[in-house]
Protein backbone atom coordinates (compact mmCIF):
# COMPACT_ATOMS: atom_id res chain seq x y z
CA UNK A 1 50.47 98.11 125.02
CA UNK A 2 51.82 94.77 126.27
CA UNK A 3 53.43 94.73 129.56
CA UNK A 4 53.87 98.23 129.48
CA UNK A 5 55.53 98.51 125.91
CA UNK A 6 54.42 99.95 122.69
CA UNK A 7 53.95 96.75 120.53
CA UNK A 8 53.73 99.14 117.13
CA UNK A 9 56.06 101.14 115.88
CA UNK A 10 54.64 104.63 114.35
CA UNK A 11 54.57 105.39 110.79
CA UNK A 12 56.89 107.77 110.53
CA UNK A 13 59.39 105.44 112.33
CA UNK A 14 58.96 103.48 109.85
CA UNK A 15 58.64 105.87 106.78
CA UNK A 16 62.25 107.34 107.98
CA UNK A 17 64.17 104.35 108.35
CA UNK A 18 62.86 103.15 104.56
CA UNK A 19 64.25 106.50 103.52
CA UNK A 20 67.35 106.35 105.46
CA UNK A 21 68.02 102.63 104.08
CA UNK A 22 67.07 103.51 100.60
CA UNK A 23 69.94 106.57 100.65
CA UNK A 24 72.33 103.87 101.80
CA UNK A 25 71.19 101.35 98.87
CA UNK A 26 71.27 104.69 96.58
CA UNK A 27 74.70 105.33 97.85
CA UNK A 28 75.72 101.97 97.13
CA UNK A 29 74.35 102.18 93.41
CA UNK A 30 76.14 105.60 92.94
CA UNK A 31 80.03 103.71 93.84
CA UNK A 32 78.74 101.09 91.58
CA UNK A 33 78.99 103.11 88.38
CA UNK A 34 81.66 103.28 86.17
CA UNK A 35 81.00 106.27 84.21
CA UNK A 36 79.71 110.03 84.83
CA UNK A 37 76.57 109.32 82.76
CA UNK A 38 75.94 105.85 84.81
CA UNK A 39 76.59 107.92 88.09
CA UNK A 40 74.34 110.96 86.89
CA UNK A 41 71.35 108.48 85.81
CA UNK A 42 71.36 106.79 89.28
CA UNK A 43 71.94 109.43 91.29
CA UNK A 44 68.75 111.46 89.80
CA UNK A 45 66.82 108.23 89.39
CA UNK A 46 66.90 107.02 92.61
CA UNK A 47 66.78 110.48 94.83
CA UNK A 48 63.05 110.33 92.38
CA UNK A 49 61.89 107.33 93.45
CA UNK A 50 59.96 105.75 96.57
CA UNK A 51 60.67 106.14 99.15
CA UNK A 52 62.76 108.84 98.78
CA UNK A 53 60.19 110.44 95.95
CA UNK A 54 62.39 113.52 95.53
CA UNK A 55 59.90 114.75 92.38
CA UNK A 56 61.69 117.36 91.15
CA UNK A 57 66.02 117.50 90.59
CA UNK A 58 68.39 118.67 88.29
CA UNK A 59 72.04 117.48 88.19
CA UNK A 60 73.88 119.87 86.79
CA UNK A 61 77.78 119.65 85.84
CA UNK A 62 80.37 121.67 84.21
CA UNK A 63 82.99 120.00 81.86
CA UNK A 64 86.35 118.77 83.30
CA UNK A 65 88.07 121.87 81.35
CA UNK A 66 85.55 124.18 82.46
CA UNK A 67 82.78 126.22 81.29
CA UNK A 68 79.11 126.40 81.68
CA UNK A 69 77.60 123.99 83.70
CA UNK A 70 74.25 121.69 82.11
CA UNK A 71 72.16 119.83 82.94
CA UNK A 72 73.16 116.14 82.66
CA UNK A 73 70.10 114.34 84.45
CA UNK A 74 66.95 115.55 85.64
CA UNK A 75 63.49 114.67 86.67
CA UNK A 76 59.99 116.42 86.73
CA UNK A 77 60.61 118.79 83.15
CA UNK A 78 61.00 122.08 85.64
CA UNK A 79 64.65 122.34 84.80
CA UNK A 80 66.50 124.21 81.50
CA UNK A 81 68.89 122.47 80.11
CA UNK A 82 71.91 125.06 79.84
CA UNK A 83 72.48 128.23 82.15
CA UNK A 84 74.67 129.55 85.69
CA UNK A 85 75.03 126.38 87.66
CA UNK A 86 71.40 124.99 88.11
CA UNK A 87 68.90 127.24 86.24
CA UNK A 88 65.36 126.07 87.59
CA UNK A 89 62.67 127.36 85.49
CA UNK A 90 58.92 128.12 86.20
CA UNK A 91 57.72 129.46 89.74
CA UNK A 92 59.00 127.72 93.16
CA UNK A 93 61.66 127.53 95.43
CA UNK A 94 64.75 125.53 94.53
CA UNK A 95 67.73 124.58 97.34
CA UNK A 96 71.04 124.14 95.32
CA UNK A 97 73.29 120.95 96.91
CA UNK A 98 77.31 121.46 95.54
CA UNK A 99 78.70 118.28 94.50
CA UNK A 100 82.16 119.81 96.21
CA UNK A 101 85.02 116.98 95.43
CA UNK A 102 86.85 119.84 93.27
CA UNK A 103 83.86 119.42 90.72
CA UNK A 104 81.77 122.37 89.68
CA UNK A 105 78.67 121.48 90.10
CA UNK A 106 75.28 121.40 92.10
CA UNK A 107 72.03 119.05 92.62
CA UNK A 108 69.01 121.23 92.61
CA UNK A 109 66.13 120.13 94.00
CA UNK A 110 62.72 121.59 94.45
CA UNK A 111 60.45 120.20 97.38
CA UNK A 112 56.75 118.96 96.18
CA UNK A 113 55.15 120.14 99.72
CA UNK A 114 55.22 123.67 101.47
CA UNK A 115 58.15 124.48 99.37
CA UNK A 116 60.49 123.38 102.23
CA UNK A 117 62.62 120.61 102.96
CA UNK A 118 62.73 118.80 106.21
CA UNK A 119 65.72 118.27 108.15
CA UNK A 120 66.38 114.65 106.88
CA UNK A 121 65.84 115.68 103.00
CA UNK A 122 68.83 118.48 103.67
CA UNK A 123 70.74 115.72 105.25
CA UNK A 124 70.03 113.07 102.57
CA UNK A 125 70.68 115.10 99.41
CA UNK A 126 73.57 116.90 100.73
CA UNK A 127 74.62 113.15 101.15
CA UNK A 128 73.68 112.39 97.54
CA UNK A 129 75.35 115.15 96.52
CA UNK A 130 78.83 114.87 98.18
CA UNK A 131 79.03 110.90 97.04
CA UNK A 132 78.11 112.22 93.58
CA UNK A 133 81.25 114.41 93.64
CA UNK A 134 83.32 111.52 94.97
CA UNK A 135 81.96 109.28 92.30
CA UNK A 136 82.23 111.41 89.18
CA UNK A 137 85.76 112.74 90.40
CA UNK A 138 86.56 108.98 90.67
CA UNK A 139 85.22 108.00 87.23
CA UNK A 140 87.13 110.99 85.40
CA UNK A 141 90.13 110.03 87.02
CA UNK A 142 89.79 106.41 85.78
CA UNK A 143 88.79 107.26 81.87
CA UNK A 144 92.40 110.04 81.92
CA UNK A 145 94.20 106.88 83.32
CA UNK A 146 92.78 104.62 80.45
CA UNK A 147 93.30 107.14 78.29
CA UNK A 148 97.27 107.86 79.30
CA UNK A 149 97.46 103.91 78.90
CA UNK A 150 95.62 103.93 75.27
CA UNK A 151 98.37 106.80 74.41
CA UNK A 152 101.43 105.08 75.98
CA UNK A 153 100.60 101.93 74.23
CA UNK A 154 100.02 103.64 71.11
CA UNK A 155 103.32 105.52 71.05
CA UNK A 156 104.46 101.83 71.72
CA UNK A 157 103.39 100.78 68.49
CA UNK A 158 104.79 103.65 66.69
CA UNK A 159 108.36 102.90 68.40
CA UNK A 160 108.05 98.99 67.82
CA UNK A 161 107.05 100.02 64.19
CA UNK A 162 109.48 102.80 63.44
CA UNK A 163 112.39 100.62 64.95
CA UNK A 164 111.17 97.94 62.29
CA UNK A 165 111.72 99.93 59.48
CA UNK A 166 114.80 101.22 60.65
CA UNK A 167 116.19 98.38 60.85
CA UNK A 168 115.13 96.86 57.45
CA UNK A 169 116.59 99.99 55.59
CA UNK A 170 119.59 99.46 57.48
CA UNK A 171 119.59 95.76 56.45
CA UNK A 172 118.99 97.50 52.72
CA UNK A 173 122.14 99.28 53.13
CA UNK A 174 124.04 96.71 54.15
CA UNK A 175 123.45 94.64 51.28
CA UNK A 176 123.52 97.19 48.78
């Protein structure tokens, strides 16, 4: 102590505020992709790594038109790839976090140590979660809207062209 103050700071202070700054960076990384796989990779990828070190998740999703969700990123093999909303397979628990945002879809995640999650891994992949839904909603929205434009300038084209001809038989007729 100096002058009555704690000059360190304890490890876990420190281990949870690298956690809670690395699931703002993740969040950051998540808005920062421009596609559903992009989004997907990242999320999964960095809820894995240190020093967050989730070692087991599955992402699962079902298509915008419906159907069965799958799995579309996942780490630590103990996931199937098809199946009800998150499938884990082999023994252990598993706590399922929805995406929500209108998707249908969860983030399942199995803990690594006395199959439970702590307070602060609830907290931080509910988090992951929810800003996964935002993203992906965001990114499906975006492709329909470049799509819509592809289609409206496409029907363009056909107009542009079938005015064209139109007009050059006319200008056929005229002369003929």
């Amino acid at each position: 102590e100096e002058g009555g103050h704690r000059s360190d700071v304890s490890r876990r202070d420190v281990v949870s505020e690298s956690r809670y700054v690395a699931a703002l960076r993740l969040t950051a990384e998540i808005a920062a992709a421009e596609d559903e796989p992009g989004i997907c990779q990242r999320l999964v990828a960095g809820l894995g790594a240190s020093p967050l070190s989730f070692p087991s998740l599955g992402l699962y999703i079902a298509p915008p038109a419906g159907g069965e969700a799958t799995l579309r990123a996942g780490t630590g093999g103990a996931f199937v790839a098809t199946g009800p909303a998150a499938s884990p397979s082999g023994d252990g628990s598993a706590a399922h976090f929805p995406l929500e945002s209108g998707l249908d879809g969860v983030l399942v995640a199995r803990p690594d140590r006395d199959d439970r999650f702590s307070e602060a891994d609830v907290e931080i992949l509910t988090t992951a979660a929810r800003h996964a839904g935002v993203a992906i909603e965001r990114a499906r929205r975006l492709t329909a809207e470049q799509r819509r434009g592809d289609e409206h300038e496409a029907l363009q084209r056909s107009a542009f062209l079938y005015d064209a001809l139109y007009a050059s038989l006319a200008g056929r007729e005229g002369k003929g």
